[in-house]
N, C-alpha and C. Protein backbone atom coordinates (compact mmCIF):
# COMPACT_ATOMS: atom_id res chain seq x y z
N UNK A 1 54.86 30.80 7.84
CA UNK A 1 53.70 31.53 7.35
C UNK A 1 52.47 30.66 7.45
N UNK A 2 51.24 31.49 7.89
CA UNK A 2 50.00 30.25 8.07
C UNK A 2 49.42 30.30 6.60
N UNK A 3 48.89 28.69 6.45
CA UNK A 3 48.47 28.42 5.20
C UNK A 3 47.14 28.74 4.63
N UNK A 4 46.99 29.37 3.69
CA UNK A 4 45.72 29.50 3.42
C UNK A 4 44.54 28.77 2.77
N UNK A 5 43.93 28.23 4.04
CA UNK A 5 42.67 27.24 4.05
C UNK A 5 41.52 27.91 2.62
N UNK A 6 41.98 28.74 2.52
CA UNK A 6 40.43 29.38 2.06
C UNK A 6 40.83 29.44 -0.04
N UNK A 7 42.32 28.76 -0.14
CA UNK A 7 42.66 28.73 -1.28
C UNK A 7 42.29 27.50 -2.17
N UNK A 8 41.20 28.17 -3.80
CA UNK A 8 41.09 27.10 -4.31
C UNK A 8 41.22 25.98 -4.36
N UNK A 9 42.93 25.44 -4.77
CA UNK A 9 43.41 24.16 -4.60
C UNK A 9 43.09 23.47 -3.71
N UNK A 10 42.80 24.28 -2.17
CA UNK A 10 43.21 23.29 -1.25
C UNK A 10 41.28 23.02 -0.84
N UNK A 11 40.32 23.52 -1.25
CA UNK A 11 38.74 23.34 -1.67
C UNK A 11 38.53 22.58 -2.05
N UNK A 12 38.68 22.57 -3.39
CA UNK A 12 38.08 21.84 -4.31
C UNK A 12 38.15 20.31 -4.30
N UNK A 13 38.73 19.69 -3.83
CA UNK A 13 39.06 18.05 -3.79
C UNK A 13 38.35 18.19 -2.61
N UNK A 14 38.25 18.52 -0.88
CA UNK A 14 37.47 17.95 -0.05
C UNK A 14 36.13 18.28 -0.57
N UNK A 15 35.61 19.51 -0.76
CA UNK A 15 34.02 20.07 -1.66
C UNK A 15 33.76 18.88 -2.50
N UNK A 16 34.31 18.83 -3.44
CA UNK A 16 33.89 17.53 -4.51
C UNK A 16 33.56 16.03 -3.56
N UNK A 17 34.41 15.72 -2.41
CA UNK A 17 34.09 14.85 -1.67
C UNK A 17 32.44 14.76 -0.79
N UNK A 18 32.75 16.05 -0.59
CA UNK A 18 31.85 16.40 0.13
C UNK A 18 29.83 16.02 -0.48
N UNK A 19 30.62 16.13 -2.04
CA UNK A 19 29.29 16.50 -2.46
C UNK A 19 28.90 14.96 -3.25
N UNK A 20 29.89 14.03 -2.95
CA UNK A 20 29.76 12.88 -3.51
C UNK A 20 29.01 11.91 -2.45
N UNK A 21 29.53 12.70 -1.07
CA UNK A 21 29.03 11.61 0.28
C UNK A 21 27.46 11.77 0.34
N UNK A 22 27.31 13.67 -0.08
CA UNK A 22 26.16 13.84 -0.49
C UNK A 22 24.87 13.52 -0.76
N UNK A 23 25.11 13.01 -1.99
CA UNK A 23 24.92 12.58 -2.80
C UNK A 23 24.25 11.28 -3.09
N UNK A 24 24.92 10.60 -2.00
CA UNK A 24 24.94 9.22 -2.15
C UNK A 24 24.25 8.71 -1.07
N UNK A 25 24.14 9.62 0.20
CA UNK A 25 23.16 9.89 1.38
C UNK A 25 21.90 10.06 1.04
N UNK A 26 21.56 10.71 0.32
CA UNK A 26 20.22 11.24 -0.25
C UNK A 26 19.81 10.37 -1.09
N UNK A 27 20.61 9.32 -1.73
CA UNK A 27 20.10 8.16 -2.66
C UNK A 27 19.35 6.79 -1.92
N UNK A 28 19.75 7.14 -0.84
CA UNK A 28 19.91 6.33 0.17
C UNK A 28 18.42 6.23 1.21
N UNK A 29 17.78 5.06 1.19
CA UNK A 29 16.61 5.21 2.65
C UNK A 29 17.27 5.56 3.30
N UNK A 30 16.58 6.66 4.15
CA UNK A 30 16.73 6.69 5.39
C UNK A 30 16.44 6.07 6.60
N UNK A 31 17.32 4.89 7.60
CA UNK A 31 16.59 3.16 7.97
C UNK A 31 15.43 3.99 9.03
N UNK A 32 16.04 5.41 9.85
CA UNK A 32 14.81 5.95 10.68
C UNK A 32 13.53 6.00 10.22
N UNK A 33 13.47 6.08 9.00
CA UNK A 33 12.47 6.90 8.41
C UNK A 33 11.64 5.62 7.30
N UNK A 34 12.26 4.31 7.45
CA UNK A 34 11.50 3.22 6.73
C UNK A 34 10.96 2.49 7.42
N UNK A 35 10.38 2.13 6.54
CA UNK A 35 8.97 0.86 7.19
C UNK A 35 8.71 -0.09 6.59
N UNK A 36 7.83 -1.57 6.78
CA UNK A 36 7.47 -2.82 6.56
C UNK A 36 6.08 -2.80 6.85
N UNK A 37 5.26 -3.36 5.33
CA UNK A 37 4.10 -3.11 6.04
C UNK A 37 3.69 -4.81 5.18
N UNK A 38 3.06 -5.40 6.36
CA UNK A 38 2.39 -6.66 5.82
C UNK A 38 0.57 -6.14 6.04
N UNK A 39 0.18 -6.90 4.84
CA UNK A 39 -1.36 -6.54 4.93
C UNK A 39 -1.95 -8.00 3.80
N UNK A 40 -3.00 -8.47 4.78
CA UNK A 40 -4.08 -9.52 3.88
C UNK A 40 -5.31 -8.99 3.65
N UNK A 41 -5.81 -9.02 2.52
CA UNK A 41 -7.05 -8.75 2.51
C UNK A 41 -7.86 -10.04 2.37
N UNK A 42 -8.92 -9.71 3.17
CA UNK A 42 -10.25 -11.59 3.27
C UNK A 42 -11.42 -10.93 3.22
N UNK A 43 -12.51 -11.85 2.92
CA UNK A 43 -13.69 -11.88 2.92
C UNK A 43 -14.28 -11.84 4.02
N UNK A 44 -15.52 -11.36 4.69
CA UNK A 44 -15.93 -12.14 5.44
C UNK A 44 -17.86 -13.01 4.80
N UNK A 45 -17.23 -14.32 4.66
CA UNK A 45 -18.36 -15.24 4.41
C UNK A 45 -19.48 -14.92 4.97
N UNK A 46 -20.09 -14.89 6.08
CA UNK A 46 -20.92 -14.57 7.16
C UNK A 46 -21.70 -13.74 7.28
N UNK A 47 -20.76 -12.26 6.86
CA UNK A 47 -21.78 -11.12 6.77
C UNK A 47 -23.03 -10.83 6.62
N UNK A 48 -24.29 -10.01 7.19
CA UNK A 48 -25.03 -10.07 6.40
C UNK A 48 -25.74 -8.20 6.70
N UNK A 49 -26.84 -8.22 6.51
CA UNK A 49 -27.57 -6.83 6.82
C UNK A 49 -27.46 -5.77 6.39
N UNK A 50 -26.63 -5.81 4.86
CA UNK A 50 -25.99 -4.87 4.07
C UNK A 50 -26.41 -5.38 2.81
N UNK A 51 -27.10 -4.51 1.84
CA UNK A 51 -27.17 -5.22 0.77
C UNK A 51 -26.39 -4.66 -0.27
N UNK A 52 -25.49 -3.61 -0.14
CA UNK A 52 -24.38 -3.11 -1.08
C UNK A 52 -25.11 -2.31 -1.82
N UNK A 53 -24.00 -1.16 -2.53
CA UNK A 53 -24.54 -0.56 -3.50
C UNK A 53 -24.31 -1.01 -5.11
N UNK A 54 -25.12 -0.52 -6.27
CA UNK A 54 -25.08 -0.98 -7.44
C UNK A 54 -23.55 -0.73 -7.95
N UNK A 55 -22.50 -1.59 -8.03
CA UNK A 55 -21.32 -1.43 -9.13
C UNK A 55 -21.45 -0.26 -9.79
N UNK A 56 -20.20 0.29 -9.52
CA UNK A 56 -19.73 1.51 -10.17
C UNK A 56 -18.69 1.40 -11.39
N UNK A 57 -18.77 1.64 -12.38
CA UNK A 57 -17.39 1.75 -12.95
C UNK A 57 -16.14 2.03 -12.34
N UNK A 58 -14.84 1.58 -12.38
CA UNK A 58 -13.54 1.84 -11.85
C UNK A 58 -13.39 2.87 -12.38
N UNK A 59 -12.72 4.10 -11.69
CA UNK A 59 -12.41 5.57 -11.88
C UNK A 59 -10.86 5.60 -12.01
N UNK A 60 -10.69 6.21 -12.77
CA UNK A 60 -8.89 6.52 -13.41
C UNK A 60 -8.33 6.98 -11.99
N UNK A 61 -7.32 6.15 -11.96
CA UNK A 61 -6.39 6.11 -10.70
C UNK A 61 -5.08 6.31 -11.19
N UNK A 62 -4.56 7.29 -10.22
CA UNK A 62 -2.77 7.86 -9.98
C UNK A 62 -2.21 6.61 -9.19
N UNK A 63 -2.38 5.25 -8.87
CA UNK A 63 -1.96 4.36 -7.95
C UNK A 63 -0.92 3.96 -8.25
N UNK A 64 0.46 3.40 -8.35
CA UNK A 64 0.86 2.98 -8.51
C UNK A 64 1.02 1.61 -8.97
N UNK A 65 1.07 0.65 -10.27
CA UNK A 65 0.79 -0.44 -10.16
C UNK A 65 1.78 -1.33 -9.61
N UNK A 66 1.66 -2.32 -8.95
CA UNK A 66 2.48 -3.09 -8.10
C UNK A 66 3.82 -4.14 -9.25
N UNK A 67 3.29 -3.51 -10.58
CA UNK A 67 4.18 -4.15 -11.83
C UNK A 67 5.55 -3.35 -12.21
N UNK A 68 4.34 -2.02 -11.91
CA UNK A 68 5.58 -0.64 -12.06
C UNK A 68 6.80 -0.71 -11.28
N UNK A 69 7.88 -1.21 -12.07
CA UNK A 69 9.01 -1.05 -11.20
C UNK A 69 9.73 0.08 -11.12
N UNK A 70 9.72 0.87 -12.50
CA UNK A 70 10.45 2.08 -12.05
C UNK A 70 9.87 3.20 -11.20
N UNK A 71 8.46 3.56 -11.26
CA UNK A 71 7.73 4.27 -10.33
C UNK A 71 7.67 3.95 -8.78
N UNK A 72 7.58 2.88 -8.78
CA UNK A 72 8.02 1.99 -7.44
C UNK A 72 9.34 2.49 -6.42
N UNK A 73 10.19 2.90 -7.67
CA UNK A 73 11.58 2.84 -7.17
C UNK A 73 11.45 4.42 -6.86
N UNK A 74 10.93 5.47 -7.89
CA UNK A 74 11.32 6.52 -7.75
C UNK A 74 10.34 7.30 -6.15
N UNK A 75 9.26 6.18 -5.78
CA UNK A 75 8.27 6.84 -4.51
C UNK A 75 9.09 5.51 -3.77
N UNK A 76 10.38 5.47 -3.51
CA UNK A 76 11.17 4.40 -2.66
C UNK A 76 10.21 3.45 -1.61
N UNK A 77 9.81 3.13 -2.70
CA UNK A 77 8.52 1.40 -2.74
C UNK A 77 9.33 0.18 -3.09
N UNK A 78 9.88 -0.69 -2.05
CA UNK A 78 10.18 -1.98 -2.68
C UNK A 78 8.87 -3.10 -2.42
N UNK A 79 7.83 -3.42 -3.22
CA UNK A 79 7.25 -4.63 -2.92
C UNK A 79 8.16 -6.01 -2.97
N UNK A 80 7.74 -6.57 -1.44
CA UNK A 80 8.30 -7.79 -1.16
C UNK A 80 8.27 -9.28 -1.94
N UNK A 81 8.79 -10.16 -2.24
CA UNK A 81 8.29 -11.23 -2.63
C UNK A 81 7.38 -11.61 -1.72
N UNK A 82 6.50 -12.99 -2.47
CA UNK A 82 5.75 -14.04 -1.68
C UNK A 82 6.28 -14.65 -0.37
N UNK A 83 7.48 -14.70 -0.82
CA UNK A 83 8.33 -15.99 0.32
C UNK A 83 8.24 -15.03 1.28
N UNK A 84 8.35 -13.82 1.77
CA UNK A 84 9.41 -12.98 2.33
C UNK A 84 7.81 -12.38 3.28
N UNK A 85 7.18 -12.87 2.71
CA UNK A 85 5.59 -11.93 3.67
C UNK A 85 5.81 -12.47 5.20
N UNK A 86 5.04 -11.79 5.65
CA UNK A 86 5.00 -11.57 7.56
C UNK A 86 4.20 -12.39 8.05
N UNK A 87 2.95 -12.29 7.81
CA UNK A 87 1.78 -12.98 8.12
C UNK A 87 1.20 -13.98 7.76
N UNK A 88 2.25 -15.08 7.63
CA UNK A 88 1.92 -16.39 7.24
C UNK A 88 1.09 -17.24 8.01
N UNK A 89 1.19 -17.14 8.93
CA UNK A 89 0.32 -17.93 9.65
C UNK A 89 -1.13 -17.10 10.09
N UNK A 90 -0.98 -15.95 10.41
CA UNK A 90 -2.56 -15.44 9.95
C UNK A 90 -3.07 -15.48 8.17
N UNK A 91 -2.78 -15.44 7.75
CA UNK A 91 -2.99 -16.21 6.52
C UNK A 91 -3.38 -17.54 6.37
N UNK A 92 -2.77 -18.24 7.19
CA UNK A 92 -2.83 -19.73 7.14
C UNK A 92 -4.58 -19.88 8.05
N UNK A 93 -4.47 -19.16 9.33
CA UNK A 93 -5.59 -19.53 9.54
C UNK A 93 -7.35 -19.09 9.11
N UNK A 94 -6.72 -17.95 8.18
CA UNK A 94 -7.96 -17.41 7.26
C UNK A 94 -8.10 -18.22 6.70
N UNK A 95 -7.40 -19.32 5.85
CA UNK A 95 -7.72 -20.15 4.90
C UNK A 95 -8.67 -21.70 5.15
N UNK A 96 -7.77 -21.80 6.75
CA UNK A 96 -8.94 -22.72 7.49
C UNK A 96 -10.24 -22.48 7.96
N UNK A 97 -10.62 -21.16 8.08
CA UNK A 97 -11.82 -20.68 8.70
C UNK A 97 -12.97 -20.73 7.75
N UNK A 98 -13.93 -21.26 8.37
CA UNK A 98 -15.36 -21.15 7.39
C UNK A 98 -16.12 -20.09 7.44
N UNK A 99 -15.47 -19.03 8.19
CA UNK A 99 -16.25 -17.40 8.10
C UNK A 99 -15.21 -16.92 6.96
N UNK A 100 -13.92 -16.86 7.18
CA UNK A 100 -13.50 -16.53 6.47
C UNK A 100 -12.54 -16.68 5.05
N UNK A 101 -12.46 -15.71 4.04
CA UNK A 101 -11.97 -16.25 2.62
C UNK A 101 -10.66 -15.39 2.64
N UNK A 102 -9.62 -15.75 2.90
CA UNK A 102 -7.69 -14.83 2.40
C UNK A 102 -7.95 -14.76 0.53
N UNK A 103 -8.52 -13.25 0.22
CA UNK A 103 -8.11 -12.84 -1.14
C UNK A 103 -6.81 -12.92 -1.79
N UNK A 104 -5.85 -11.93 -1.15
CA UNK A 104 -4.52 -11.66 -1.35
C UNK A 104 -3.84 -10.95 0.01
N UNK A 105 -2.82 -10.96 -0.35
CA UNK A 105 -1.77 -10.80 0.77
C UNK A 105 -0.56 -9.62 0.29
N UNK A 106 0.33 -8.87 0.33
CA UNK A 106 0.73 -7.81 -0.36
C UNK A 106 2.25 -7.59 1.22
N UNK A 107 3.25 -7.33 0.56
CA UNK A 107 3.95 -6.91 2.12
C UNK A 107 5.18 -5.89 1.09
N UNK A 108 5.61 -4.82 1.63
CA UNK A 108 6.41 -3.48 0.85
C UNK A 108 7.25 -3.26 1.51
N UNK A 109 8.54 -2.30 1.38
CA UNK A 109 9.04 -1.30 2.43
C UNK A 109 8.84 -0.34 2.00
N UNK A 110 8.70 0.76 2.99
CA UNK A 110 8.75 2.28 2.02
C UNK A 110 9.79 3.18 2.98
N UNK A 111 10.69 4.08 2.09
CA UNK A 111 11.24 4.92 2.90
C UNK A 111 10.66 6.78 2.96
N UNK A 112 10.96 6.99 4.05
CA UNK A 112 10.53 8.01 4.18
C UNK A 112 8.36 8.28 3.40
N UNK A 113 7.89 7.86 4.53
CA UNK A 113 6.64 7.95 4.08
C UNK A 113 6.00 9.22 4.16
N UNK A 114 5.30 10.02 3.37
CA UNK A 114 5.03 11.51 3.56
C UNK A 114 3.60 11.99 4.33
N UNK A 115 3.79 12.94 5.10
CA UNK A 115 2.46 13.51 5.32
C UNK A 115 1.04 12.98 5.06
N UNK A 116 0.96 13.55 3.35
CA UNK A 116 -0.15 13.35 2.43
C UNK A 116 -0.10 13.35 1.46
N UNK A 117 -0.58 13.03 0.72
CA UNK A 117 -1.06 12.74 -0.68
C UNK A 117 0.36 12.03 -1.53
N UNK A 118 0.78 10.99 -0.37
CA UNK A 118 1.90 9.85 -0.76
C UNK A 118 1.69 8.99 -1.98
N UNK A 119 2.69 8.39 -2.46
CA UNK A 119 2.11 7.52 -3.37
C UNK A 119 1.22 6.34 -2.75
N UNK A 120 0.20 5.67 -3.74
CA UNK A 120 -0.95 4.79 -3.53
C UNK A 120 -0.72 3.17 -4.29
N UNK A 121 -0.38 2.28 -2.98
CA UNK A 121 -0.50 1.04 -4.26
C UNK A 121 -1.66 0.83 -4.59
N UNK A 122 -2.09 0.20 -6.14
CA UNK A 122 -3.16 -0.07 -6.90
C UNK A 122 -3.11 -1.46 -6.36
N UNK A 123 -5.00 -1.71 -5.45
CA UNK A 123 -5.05 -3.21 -5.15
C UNK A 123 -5.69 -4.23 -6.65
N UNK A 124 -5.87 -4.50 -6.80
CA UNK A 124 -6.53 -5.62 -7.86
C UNK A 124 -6.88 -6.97 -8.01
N UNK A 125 -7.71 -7.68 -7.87
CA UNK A 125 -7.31 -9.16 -7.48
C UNK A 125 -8.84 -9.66 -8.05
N UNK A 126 -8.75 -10.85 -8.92
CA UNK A 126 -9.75 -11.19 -9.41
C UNK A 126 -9.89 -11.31 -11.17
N UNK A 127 -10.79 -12.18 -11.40
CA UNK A 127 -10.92 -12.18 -12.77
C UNK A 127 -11.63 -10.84 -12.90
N UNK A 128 -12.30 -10.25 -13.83
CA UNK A 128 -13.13 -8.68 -14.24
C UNK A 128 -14.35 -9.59 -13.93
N UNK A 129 -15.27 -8.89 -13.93
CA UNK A 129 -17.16 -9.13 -13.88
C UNK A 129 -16.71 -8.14 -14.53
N UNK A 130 -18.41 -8.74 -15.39
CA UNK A 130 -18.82 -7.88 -16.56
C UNK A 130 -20.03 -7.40 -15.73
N UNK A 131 -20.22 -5.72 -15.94
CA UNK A 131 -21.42 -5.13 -14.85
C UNK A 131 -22.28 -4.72 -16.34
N UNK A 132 -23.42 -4.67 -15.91
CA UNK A 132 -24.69 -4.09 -16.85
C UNK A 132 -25.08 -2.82 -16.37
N UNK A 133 -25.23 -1.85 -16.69
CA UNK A 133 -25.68 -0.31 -16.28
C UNK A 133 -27.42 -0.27 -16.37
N UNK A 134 -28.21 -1.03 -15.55
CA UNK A 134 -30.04 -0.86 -15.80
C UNK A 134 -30.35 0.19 -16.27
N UNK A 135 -29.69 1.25 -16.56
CA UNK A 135 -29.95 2.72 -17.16
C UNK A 135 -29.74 2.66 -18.65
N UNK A 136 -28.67 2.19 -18.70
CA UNK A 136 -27.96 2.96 -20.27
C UNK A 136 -27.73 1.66 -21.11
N UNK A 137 -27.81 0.36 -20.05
CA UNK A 137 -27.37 -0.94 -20.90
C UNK A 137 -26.22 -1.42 -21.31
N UNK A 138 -25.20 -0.16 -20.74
CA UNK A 138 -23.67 -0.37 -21.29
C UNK A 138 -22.93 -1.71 -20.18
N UNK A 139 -22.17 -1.99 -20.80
CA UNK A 139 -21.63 -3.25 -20.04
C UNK A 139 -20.27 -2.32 -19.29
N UNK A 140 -19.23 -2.59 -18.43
CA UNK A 140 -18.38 -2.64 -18.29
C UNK A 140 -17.66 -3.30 -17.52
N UNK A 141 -16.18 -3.58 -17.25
CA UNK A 141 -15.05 -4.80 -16.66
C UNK A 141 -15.19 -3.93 -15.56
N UNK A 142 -15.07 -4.85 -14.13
CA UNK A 142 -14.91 -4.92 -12.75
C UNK A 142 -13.82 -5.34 -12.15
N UNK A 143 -13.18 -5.67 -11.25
CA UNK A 143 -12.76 -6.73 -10.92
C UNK A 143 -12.92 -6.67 -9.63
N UNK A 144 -13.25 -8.10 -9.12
CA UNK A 144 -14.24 -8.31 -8.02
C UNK A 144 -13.21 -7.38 -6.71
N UNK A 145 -12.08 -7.32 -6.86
CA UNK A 145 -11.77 -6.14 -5.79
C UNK A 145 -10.59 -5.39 -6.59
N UNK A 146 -11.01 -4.06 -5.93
CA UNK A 146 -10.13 -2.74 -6.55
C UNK A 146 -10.20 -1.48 -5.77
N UNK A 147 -9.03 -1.12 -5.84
CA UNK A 147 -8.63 0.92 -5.05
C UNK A 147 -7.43 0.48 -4.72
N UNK A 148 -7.14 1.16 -3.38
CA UNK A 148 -5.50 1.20 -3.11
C UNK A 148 -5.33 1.54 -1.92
N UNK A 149 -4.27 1.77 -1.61
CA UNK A 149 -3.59 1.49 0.06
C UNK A 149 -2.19 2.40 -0.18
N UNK A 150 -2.61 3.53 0.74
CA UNK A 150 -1.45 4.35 1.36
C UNK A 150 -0.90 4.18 2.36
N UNK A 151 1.03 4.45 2.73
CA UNK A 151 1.00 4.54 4.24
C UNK A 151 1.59 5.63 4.58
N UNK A 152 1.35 6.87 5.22
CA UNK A 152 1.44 7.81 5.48
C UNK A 152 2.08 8.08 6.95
N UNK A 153 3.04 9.41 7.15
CA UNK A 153 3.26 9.38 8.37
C UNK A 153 3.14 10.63 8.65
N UNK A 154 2.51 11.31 9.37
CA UNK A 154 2.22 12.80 10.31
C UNK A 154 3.11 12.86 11.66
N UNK A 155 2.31 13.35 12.11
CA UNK A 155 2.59 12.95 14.16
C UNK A 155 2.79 11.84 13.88
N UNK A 156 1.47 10.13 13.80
CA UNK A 156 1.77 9.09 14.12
C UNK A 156 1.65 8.19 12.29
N UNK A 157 2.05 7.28 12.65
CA UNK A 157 2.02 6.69 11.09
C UNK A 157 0.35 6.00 10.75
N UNK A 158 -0.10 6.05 9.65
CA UNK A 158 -1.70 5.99 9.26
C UNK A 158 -1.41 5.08 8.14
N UNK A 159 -2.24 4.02 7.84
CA UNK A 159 -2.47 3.36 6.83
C UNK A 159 -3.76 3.57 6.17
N UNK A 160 -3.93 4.32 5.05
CA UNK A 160 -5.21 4.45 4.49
C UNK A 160 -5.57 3.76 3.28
N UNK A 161 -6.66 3.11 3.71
CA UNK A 161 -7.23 2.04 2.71
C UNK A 161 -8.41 2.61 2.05
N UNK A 162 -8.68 2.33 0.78
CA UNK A 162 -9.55 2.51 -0.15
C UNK A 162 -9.76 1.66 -1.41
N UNK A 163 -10.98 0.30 -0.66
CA UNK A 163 -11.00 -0.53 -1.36
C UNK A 163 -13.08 -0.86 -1.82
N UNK A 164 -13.15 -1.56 -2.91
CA UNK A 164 -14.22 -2.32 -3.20
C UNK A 164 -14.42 -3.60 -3.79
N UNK A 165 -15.47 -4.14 -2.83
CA UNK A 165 -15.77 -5.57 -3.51
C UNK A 165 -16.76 -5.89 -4.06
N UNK A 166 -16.79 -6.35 -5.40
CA UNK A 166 -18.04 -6.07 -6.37
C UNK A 166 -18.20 -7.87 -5.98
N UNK A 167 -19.65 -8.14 -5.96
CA UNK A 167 -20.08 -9.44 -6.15
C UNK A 167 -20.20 -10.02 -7.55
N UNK A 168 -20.71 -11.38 -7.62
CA UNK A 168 -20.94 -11.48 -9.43
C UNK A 168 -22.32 -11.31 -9.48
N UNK A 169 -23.70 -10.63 -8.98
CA UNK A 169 -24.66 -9.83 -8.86
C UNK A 169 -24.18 -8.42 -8.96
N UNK A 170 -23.78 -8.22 -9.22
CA UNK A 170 -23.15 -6.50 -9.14
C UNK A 170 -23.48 -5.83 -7.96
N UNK A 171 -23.57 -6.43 -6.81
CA UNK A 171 -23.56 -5.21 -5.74
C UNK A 171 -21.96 -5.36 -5.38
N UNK A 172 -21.97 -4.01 -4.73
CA UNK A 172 -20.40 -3.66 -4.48
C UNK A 172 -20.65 -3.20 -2.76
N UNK A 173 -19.61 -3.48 -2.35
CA UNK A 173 -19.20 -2.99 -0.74
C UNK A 173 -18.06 -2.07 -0.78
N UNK A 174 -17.62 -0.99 0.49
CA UNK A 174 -16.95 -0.39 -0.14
C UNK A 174 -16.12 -0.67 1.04
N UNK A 175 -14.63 -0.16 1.82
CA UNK A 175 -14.10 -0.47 2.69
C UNK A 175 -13.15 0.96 2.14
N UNK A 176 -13.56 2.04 3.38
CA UNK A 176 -12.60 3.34 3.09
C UNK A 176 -12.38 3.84 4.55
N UNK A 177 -11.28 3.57 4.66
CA UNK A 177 -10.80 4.59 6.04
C UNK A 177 -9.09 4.75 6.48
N UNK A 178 -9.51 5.22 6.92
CA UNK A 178 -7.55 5.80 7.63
C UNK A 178 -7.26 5.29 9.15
N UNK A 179 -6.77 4.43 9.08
CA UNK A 179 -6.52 3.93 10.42
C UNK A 179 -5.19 4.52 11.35
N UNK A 180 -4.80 4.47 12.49
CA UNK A 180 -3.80 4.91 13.14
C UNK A 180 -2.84 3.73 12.95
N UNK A 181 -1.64 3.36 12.92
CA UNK A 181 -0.89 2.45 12.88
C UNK A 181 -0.06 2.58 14.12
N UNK A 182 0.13 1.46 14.89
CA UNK A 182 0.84 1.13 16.24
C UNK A 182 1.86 0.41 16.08
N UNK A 183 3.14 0.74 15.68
CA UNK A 183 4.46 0.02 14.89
C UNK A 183 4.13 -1.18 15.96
N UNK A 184 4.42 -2.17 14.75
CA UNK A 184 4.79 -3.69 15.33
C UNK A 184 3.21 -4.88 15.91
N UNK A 185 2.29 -3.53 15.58
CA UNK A 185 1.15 -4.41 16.39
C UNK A 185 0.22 -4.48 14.93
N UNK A 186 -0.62 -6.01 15.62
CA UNK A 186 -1.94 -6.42 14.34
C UNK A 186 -2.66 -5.43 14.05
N UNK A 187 -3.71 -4.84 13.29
CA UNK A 187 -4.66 -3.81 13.14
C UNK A 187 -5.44 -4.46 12.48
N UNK A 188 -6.97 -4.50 12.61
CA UNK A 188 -8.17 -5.50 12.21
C UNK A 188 -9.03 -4.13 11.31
N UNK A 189 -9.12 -4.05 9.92
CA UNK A 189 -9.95 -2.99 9.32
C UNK A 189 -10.55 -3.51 8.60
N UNK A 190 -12.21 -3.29 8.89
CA UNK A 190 -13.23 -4.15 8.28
C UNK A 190 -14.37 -3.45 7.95
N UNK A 191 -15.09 -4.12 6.68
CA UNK A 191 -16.53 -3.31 6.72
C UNK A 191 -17.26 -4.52 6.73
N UNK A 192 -18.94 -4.42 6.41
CA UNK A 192 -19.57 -5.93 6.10
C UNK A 192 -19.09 -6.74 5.34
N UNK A 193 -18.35 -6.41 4.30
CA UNK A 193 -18.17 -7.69 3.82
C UNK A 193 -16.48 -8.09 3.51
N UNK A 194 -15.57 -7.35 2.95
CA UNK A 194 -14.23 -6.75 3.40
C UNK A 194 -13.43 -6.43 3.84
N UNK A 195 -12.56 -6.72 4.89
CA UNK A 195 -11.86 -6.68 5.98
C UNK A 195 -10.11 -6.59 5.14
N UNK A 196 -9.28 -6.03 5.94
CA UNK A 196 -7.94 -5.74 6.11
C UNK A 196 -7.11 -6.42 7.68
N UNK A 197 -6.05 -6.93 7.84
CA UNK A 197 -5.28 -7.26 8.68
C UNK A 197 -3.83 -6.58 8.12
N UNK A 198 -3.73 -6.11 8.87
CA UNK A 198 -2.28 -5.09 8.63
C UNK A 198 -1.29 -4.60 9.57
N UNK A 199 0.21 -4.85 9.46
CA UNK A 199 1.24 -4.63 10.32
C UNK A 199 2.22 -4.35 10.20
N UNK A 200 2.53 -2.89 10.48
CA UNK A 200 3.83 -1.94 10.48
C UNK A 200 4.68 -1.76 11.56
N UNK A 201 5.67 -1.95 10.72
CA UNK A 201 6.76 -2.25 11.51
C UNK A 201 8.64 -1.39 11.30
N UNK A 202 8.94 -0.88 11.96
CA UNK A 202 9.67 0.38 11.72
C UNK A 202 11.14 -0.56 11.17
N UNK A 203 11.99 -0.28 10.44
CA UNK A 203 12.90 -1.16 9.79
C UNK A 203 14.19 -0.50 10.46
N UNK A 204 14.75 -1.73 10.97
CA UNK A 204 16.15 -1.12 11.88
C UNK A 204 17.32 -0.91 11.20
């Protein structure tokens, strides 16, 4: 007599398997679908012909902070250690250059990066400046750089930056754009005074 496949008993143990492999797939990066992104942010000393706009107060941000570990985990964000960064030696030679100043340095993986409106790491770096408002007289905390950095993937993968650098004069520079990303290659994103070096790289 042929056996019948379609009977409870003989379901339920591969189904339950089924839904464990599941399960555990979906917990899982996907390695197609992850990435490595090294990025320095520097000064450039040199600049000039821009005289910035007046310091703004920092505006309440959805960013992720780079402290947040469980948020981190749940937008499958691992920030890298120090040791473990990419761009050591462009780093190294920002630090020798007399045009230029290496702020900070930052390197992540992310899996599965979305479309739009992905999660945002929060940049920060600096003691606060205290800004004066010539209007109202109110004081408020700065810190000489702040915004954040998405990496997004559509058609091609995009790194969008949204940063500012407040002086201790209170003018501020701003550095906002969406660049195309070319897995594996340097990318130079700069304004007058603010610049980005950044490199994505698809994780095998």
């Amino acid at each position: 007599m042929r056996k019948d496949d379609t009977a409870p008993t003989r379901r339920r143990p591969r189904f339950g398997i089924l839904l464990a492999a599941l399960a555990l797939f979906a917990a899982l990066p996907a390695s197609a679908d992850s990435y490595r992104v090294d990025l320095i942010l520097f000064l450039d000393l040199y600049s000039g012909g821009e005289a910035g706009a007046a310091a703004q107060q920092p505006a309440e941000s959805a960013a992720l902070s780079l402290d947040d570990t469980a948020g981190l985990i749940a937008a499958g964000i691992r920030v890298l250690p120090d040791a473990e960064f990419g761009l050591q030696e462009h780093w190294s030679r920002l630090r020798n250059s007399r045009r230029f100043r290496p702020l900070m340095r930052l390197a992540w993986e992310q899996a599965r990066p979305p479309e739009a409106n992905g999660p945002r790491l929060a940049i920060r770096h600096g003691e606060p400046i205290t800004i004066t408002d010539p209007l109202t007289y109110s004081s408020f905390l700065v810190p000489p750089v702040d915004g954040s950095v998405s990496l997004l993937m559509s058609r091609y993968l995009h790194l969008d930056v949204d940063l500012r650098y407040t002086e201790s004069d209170g003018h501020q520079f701003a550095l906002s754009e969406r660049r195309r990303m070319r897995r594996a290659e340097l990318h130079h994103i700069d304004s007058p005074k603010l610049g980005v070096l950044a490199r994505v790289q698809k994780l095998p």
